[in-house]
N, C-alpha and C. Protein backbone atom coordinates (compact mmCIF):
# COMPACT_ATOMS: atom_id res chain seq x y z
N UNK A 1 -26.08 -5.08 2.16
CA UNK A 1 -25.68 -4.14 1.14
C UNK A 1 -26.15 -2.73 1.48
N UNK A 2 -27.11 -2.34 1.90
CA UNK A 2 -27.91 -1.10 2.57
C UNK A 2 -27.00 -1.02 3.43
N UNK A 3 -26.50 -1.47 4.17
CA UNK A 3 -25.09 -0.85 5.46
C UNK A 3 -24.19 -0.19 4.80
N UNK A 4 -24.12 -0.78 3.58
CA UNK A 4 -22.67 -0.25 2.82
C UNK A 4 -22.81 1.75 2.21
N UNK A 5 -24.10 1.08 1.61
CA UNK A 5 -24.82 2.52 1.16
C UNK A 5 -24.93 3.58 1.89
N UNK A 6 -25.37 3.46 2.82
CA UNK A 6 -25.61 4.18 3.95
C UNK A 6 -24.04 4.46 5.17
N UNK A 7 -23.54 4.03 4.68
CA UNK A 7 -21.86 4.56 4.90
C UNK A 7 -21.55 5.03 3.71
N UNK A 8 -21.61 4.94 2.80
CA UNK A 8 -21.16 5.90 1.55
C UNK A 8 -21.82 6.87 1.93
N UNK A 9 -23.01 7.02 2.27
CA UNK A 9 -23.26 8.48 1.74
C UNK A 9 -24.35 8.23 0.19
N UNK A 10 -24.64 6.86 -0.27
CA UNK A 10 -25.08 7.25 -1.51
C UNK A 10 -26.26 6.24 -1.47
N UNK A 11 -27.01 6.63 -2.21
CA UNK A 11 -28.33 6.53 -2.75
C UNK A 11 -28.20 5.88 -4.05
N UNK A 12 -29.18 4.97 -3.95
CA UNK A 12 -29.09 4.14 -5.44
C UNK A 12 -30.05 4.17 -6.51
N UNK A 13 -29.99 4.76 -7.48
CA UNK A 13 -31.05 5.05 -8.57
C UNK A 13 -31.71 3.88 -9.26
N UNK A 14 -30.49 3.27 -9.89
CA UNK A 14 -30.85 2.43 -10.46
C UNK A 14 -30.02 0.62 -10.76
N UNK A 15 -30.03 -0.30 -10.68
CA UNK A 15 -29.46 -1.57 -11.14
C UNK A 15 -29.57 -2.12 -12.25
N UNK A 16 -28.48 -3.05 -13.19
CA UNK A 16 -28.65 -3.50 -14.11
C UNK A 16 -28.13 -4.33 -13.63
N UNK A 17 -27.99 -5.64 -14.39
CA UNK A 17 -27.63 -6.87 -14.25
C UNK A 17 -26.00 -7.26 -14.39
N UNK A 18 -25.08 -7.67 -14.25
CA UNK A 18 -24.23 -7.83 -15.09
C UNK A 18 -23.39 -8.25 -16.40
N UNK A 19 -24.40 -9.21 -16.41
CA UNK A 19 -24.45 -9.85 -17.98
C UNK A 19 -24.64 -9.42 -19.19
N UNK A 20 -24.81 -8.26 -19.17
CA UNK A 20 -25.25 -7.66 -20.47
C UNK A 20 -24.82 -7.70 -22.21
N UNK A 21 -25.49 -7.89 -22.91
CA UNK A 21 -24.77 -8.61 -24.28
C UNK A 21 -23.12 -7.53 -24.16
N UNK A 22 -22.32 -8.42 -25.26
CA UNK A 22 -21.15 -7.71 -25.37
C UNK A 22 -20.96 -6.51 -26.03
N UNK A 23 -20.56 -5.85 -25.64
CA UNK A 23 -20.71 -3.86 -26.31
C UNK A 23 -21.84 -3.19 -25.99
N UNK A 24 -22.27 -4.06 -25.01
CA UNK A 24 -23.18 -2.96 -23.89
C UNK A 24 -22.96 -2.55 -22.64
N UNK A 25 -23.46 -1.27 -22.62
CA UNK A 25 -23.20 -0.83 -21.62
C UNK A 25 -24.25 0.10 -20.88
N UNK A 26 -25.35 -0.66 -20.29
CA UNK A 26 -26.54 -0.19 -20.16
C UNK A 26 -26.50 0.57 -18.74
N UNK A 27 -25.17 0.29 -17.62
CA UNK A 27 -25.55 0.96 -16.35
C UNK A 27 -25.13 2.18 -17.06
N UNK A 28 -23.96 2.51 -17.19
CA UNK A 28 -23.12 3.60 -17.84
C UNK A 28 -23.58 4.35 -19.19
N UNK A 29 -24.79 4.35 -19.80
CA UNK A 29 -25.56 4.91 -20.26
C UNK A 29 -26.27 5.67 -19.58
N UNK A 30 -26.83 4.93 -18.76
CA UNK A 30 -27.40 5.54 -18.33
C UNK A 30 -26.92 6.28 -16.89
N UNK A 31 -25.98 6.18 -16.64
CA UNK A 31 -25.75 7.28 -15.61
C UNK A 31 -24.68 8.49 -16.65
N UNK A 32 -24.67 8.50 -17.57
CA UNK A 32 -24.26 9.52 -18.69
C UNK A 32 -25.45 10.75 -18.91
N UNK A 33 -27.06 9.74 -19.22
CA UNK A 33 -27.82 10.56 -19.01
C UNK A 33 -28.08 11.37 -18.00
N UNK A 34 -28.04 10.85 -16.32
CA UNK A 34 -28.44 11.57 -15.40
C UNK A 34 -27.27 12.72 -15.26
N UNK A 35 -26.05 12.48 -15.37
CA UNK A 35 -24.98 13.34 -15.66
C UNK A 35 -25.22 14.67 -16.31
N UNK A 36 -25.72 14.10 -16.87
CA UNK A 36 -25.67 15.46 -18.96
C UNK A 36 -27.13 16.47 -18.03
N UNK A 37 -28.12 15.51 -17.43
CA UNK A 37 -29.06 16.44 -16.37
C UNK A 37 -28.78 17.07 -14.77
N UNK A 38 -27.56 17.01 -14.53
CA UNK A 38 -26.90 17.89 -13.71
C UNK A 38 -26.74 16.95 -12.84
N UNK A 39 -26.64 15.48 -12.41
CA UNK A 39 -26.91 14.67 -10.89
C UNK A 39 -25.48 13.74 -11.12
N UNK A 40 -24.90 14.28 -10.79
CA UNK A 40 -23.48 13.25 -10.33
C UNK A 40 -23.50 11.88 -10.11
N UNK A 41 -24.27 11.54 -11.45
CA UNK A 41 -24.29 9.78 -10.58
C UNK A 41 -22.90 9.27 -11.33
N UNK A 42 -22.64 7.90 -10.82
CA UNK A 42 -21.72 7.03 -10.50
C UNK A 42 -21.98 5.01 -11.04
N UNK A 43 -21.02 5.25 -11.57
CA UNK A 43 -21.73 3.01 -11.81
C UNK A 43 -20.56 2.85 -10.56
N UNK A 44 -21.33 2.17 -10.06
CA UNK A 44 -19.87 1.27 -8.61
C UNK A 44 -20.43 -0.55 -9.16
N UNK A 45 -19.78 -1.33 -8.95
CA UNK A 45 -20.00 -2.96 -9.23
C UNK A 45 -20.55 -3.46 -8.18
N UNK A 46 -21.87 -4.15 -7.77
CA UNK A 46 -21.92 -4.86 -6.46
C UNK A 46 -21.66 -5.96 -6.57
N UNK A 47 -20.68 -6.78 -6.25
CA UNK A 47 -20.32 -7.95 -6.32
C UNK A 47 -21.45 -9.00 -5.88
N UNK A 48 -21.69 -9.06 -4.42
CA UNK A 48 -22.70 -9.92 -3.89
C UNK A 48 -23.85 -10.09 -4.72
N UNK A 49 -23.74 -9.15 -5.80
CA UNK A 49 -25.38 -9.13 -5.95
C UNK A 49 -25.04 -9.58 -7.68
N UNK A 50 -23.66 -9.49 -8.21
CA UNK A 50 -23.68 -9.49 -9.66
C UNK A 50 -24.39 -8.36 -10.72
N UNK A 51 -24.07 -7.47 -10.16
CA UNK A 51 -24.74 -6.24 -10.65
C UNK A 51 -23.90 -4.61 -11.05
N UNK A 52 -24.11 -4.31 -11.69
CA UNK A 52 -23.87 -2.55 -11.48
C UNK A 52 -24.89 -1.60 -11.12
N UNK A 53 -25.02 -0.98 -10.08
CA UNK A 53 -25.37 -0.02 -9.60
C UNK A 53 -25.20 1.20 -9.86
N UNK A 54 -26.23 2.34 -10.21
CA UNK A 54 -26.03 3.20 -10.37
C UNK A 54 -26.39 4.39 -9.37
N UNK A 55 -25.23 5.05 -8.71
CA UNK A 55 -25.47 6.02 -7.69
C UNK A 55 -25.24 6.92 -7.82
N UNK A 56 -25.84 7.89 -6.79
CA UNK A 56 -25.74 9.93 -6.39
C UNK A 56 -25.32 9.74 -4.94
N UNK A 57 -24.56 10.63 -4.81
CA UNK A 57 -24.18 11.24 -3.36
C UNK A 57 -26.12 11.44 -2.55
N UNK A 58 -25.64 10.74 -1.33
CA UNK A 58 -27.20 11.10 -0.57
C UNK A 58 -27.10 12.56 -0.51
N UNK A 59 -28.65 12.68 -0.22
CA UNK A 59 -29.34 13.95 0.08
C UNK A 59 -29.71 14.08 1.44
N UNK A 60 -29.76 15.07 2.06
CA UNK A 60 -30.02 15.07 3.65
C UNK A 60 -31.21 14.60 3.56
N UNK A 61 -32.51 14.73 2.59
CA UNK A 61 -33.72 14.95 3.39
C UNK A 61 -34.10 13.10 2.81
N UNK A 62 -33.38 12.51 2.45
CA UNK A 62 -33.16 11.32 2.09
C UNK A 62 -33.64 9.87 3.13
């Protein structure tokens, strides 16, 4: 999964699970917050892992 990342270009902040009760939406909250604080993050789905991921475009010094 780190191969994949590292061909994107992106950096991963944070993971949630996928299961989350119904009418939640805990990755996408929270990448709303990092948003509203200026950082372009992103939910992408990792399948292999059963998860949502929450990402930013990498940083060079990364």
């Amino acid at each position: 999964m780190l191969e994949v990342f590292a061909a994107m270009g992106a950096k991963v902040l944070e993971r949630f699970p996928a299961g989350a009760p119904r009418g939640s939406w805990p990755a996408e909250e929270y990448a709303a917050e990092r948003r509203a604080k200026g950082e372009p993050a992103t939910v992408v789905m990792d399948l292999k892992s059963d998860a949502f991921l929450v990402v930013v475009p990498g940083r060079d010094e990364d």
